[in-house]
C-alpha atoms as a PDB file:
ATOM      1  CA  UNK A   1       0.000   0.000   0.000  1.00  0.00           C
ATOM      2  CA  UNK A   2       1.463   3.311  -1.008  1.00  0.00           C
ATOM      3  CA  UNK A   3       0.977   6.867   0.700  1.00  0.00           C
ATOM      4  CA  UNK A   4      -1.505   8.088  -2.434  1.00  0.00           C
ATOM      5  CA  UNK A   5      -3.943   5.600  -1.619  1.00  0.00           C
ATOM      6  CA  UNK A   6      -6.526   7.109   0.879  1.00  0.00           C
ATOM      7  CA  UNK A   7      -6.915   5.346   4.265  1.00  0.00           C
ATOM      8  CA  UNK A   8     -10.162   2.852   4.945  1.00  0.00           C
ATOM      9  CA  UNK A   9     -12.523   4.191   7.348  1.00  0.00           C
ATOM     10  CA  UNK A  10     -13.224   2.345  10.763  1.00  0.00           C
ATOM     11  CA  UNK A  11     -15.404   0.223  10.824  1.00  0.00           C
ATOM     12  CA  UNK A  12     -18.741   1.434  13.122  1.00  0.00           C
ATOM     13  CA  UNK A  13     -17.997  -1.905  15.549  1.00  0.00           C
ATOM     14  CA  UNK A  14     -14.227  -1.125  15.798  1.00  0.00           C
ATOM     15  CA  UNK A  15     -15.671   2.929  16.948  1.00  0.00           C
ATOM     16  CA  UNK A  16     -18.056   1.202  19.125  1.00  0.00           C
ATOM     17  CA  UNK A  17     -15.557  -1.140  20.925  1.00  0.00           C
ATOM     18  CA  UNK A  18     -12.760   1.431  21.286  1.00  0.00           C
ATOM     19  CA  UNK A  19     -15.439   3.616  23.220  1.00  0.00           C
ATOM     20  CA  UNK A  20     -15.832   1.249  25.516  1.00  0.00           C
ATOM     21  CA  UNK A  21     -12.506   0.749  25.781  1.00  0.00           C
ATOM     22  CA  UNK A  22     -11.452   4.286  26.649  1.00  0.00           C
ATOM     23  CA  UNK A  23     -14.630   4.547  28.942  1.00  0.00           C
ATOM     24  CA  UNK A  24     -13.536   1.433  31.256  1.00  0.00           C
ATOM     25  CA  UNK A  25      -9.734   2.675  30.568  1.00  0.00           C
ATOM     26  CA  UNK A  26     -10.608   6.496  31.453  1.00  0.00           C
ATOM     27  CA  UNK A  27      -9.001   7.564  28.331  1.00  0.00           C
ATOM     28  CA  UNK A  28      -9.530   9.828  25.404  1.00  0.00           C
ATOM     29  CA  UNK A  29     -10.453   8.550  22.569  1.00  0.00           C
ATOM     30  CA  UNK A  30      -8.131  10.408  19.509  1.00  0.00           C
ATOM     31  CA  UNK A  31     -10.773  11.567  16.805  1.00  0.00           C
ATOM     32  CA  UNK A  32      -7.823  11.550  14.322  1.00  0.00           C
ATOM     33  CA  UNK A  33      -7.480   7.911  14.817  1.00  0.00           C
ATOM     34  CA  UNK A  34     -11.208   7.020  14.524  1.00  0.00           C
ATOM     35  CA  UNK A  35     -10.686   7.982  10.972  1.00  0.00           C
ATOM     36  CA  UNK A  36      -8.730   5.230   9.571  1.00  0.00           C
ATOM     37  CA  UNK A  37      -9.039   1.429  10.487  1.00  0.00           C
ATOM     38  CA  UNK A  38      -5.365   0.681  10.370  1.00  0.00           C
ATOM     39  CA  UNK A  39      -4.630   3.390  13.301  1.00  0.00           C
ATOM     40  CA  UNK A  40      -8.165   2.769  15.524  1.00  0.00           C
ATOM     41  CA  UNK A  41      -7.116  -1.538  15.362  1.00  0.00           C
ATOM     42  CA  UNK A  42      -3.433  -0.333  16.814  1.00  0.00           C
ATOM     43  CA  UNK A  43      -4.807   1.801  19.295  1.00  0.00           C
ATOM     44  CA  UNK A  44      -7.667  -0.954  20.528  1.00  0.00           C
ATOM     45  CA  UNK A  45      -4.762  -3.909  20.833  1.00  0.00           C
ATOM     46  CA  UNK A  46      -3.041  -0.953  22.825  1.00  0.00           C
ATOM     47  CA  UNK A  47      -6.001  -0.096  25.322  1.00  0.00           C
ATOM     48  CA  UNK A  48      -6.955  -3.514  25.074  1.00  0.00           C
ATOM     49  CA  UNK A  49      -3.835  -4.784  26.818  1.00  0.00           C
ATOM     50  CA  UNK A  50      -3.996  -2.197  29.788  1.00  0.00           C
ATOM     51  CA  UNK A  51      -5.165  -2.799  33.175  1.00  0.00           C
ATOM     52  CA  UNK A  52      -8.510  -0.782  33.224  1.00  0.00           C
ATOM     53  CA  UNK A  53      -8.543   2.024  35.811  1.00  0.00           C
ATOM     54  CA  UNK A  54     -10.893   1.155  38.554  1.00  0.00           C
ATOM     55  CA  UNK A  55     -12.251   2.842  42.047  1.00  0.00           C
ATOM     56  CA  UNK A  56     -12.553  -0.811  43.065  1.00  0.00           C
ATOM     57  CA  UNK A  57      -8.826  -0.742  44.078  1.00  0.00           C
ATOM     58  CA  UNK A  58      -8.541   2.367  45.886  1.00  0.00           C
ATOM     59  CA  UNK A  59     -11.695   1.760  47.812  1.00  0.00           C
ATOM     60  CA  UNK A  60     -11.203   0.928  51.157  1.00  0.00           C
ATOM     61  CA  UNK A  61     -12.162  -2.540  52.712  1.00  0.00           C
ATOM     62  CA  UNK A  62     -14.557  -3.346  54.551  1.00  0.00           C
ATOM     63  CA  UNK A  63     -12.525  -4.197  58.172  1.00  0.00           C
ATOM     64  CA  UNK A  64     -10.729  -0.764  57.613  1.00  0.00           C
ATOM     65  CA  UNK A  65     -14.488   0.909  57.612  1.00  0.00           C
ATOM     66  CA  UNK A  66     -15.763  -0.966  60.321  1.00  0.00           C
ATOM     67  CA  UNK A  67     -12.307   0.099  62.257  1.00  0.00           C
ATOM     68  CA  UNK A  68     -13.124   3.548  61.312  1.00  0.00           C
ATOM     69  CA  UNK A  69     -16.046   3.745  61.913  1.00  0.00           C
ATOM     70  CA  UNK A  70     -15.412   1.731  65.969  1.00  0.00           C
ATOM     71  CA  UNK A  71     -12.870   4.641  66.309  1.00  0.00           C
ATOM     72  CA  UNK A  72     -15.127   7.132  65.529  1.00  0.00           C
ATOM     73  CA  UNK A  73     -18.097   5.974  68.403  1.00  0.00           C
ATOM     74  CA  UNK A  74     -15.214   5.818  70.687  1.00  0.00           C
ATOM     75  CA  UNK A  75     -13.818   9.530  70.195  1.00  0.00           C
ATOM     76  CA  UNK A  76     -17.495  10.889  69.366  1.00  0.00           C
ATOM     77  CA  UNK A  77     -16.488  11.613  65.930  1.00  0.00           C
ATOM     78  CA  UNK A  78     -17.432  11.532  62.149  1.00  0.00           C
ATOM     79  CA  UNK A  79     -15.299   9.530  59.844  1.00  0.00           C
ATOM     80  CA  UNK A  80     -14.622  12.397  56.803  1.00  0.00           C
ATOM     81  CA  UNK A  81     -17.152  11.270  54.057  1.00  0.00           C
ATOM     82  CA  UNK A  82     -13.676  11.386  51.441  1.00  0.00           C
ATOM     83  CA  UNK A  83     -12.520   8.314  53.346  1.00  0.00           C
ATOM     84  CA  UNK A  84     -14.935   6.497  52.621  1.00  0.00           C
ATOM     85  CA  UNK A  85     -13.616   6.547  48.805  1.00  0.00           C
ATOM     86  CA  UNK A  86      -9.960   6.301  49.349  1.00  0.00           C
ATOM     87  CA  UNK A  87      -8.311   3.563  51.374  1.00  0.00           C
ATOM     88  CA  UNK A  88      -5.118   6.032  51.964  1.00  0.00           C
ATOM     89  CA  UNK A  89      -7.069   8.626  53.000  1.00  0.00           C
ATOM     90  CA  UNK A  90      -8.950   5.854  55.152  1.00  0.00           C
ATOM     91  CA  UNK A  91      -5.795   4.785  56.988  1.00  0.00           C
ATOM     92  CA  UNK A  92      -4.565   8.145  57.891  1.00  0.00           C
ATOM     93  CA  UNK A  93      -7.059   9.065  59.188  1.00  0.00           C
ATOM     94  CA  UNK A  94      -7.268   5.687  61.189  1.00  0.00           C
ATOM     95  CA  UNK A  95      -3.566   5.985  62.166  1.00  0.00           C
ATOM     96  CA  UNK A  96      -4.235   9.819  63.437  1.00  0.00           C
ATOM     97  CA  UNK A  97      -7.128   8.617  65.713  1.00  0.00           C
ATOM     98  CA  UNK A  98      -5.716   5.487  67.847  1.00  0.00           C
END
């Protein structure tokens, strides 16, 4: 294939499936490279082979909550609703309360 020859467009699955991708990947999805199906397939192996980016990770578990949250009845205080989403946040704040 030569560089006169104009590229193929993607296909509307390949578009469909690299939205997903960058959705569960929390990426941008280039609008240069949904034009042409040789550049969208080498960016979907490429997502495809990352780890997706998920809260699920930095959540924190459930014996640091309950922890937290025993701490909290004992020193008559609120656990910081942010906490609640970040298990770093979580165990400072459990390490500055015992």
């Amino acid at each position: 294939m030569d560089d006169t020859s104009p590229a193929l467009p993607a296909t509307t699955r390949q578009i469909t499936y690299a939205r997903a991708l960058a959705l569960k990947n929390r990426t941008l999805l280039p609008v240069d490279v949904q034009q042409d199906r040789l550049r969208l397939s080498a960016w979907i192996e490429a997502q495809a082979r990352l780890k997706p980016a998920s809260t699920l990770h930095s959540a924190p578990s459930s014996k640091q909550v309950a922890f937290a949250e025993r701490l909290a009845r004992i020193k008559r205080r609120a656990v910081p609703t942010e906490c609640f989403r970040d298990k770093g946040l979580m165990s400072k704040w459990i390490d500055s309360n015992t």
